[in-house]
C-alpha atoms as a PDB file:
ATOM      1  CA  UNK A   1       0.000   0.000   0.000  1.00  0.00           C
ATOM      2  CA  UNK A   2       1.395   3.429  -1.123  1.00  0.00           C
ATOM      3  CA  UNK A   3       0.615   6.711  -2.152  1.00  0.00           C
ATOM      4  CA  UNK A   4       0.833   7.310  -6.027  1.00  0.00           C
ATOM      5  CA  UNK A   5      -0.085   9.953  -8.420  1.00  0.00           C
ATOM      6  CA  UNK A   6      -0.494   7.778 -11.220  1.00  0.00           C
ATOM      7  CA  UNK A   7      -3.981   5.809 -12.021  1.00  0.00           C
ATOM      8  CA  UNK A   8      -4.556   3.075 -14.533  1.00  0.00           C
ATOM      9  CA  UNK A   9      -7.415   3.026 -16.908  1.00  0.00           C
ATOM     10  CA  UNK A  10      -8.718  -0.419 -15.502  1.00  0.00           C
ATOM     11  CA  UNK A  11      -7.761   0.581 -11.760  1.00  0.00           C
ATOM     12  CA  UNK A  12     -10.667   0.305  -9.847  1.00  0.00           C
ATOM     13  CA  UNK A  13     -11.584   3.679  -8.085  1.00  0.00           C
ATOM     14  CA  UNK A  14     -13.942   3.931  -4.877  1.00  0.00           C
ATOM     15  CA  UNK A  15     -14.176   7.638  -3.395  1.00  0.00           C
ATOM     16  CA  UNK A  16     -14.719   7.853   0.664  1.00  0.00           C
ATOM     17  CA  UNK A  17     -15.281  12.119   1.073  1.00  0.00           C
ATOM     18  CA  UNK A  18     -12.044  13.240  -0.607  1.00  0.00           C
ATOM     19  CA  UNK A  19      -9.839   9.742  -0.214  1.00  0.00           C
ATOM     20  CA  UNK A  20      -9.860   7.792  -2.886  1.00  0.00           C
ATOM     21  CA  UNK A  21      -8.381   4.098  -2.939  1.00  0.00           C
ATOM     22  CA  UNK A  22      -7.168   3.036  -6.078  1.00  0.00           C
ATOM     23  CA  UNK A  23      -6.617  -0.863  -6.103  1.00  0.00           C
ATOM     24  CA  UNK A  24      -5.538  -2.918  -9.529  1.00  0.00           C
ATOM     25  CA  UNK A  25      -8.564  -5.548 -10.842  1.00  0.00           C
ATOM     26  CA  UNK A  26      -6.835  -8.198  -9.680  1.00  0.00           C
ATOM     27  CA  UNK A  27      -6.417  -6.956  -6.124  1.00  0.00           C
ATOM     28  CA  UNK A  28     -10.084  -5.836  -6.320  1.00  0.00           C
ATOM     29  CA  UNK A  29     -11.651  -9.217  -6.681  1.00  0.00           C
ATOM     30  CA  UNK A  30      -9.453 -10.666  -3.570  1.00  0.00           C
ATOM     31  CA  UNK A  31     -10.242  -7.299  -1.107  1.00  0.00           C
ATOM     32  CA  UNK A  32     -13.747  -7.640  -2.117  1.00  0.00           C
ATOM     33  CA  UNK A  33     -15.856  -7.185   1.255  1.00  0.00           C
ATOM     34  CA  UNK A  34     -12.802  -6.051   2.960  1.00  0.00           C
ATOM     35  CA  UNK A  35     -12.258  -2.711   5.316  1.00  0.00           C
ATOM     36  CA  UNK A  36      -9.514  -0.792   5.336  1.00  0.00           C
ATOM     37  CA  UNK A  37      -8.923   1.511   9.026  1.00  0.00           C
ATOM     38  CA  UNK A  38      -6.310   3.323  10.056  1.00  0.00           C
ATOM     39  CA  UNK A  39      -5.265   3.014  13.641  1.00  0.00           C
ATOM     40  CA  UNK A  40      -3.122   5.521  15.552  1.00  0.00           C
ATOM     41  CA  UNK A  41      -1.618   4.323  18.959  1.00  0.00           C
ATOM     42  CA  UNK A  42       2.327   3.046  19.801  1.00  0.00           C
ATOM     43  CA  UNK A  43       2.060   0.007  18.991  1.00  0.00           C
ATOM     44  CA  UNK A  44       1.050  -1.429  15.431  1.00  0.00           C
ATOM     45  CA  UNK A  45      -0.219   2.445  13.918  1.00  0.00           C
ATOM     46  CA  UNK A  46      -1.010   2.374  10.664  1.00  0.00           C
ATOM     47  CA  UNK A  47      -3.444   0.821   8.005  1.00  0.00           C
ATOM     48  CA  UNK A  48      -4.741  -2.243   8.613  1.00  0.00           C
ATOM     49  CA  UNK A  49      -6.979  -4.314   6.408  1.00  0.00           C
ATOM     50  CA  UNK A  50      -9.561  -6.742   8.028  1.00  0.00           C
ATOM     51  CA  UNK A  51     -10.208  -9.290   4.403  1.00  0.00           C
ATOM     52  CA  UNK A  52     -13.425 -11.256   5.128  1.00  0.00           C
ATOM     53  CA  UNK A  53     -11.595 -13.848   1.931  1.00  0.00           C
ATOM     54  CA  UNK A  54      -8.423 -14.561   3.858  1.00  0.00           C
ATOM     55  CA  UNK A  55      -8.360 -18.702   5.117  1.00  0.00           C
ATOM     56  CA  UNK A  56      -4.689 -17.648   6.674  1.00  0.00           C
ATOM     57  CA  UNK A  57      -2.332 -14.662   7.549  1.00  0.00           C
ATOM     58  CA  UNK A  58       1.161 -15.119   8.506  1.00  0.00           C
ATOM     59  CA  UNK A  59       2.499 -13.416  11.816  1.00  0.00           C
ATOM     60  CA  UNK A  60       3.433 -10.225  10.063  1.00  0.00           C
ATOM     61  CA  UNK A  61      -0.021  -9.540   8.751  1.00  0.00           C
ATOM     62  CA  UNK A  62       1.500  -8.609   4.946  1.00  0.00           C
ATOM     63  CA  UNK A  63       0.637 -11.302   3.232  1.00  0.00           C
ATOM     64  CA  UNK A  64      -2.955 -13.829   3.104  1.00  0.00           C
ATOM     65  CA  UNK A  65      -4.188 -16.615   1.039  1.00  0.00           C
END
């Protein structure tokens, strides 16, 4: 997950007030269903995706299947 100026034409594009999440049509079809918050404390701040799809995640929470 980054910030990027750059869209493609098939990106798929879903507008929440002015933030806009840009995710590739592959991606799409796997986050399907998913939430995306952003957490801000000491420990573990950041983005964090909660994927209804995922069977598994490993220990460092960057990678599913």
């Amino acid at each position: 997950m980054y910030f990027d100026s750059e869209f493609a034409d098939d990106d798929v594009v879903n507008s929440f007030g002015e933030v806009k999440v840009v995710v590739d049509p592959a991606s799409a079809e796997l986050l399907n269903g998913s939430t995306l918050d952003f957490t801000d404390a000491l420990q573990g701040a950041g983005f964090h995706i909660t994927n209804p799809n995922a069977t598994r995640t490993c220990g460092c929470g960057n990678s599913f299947s």
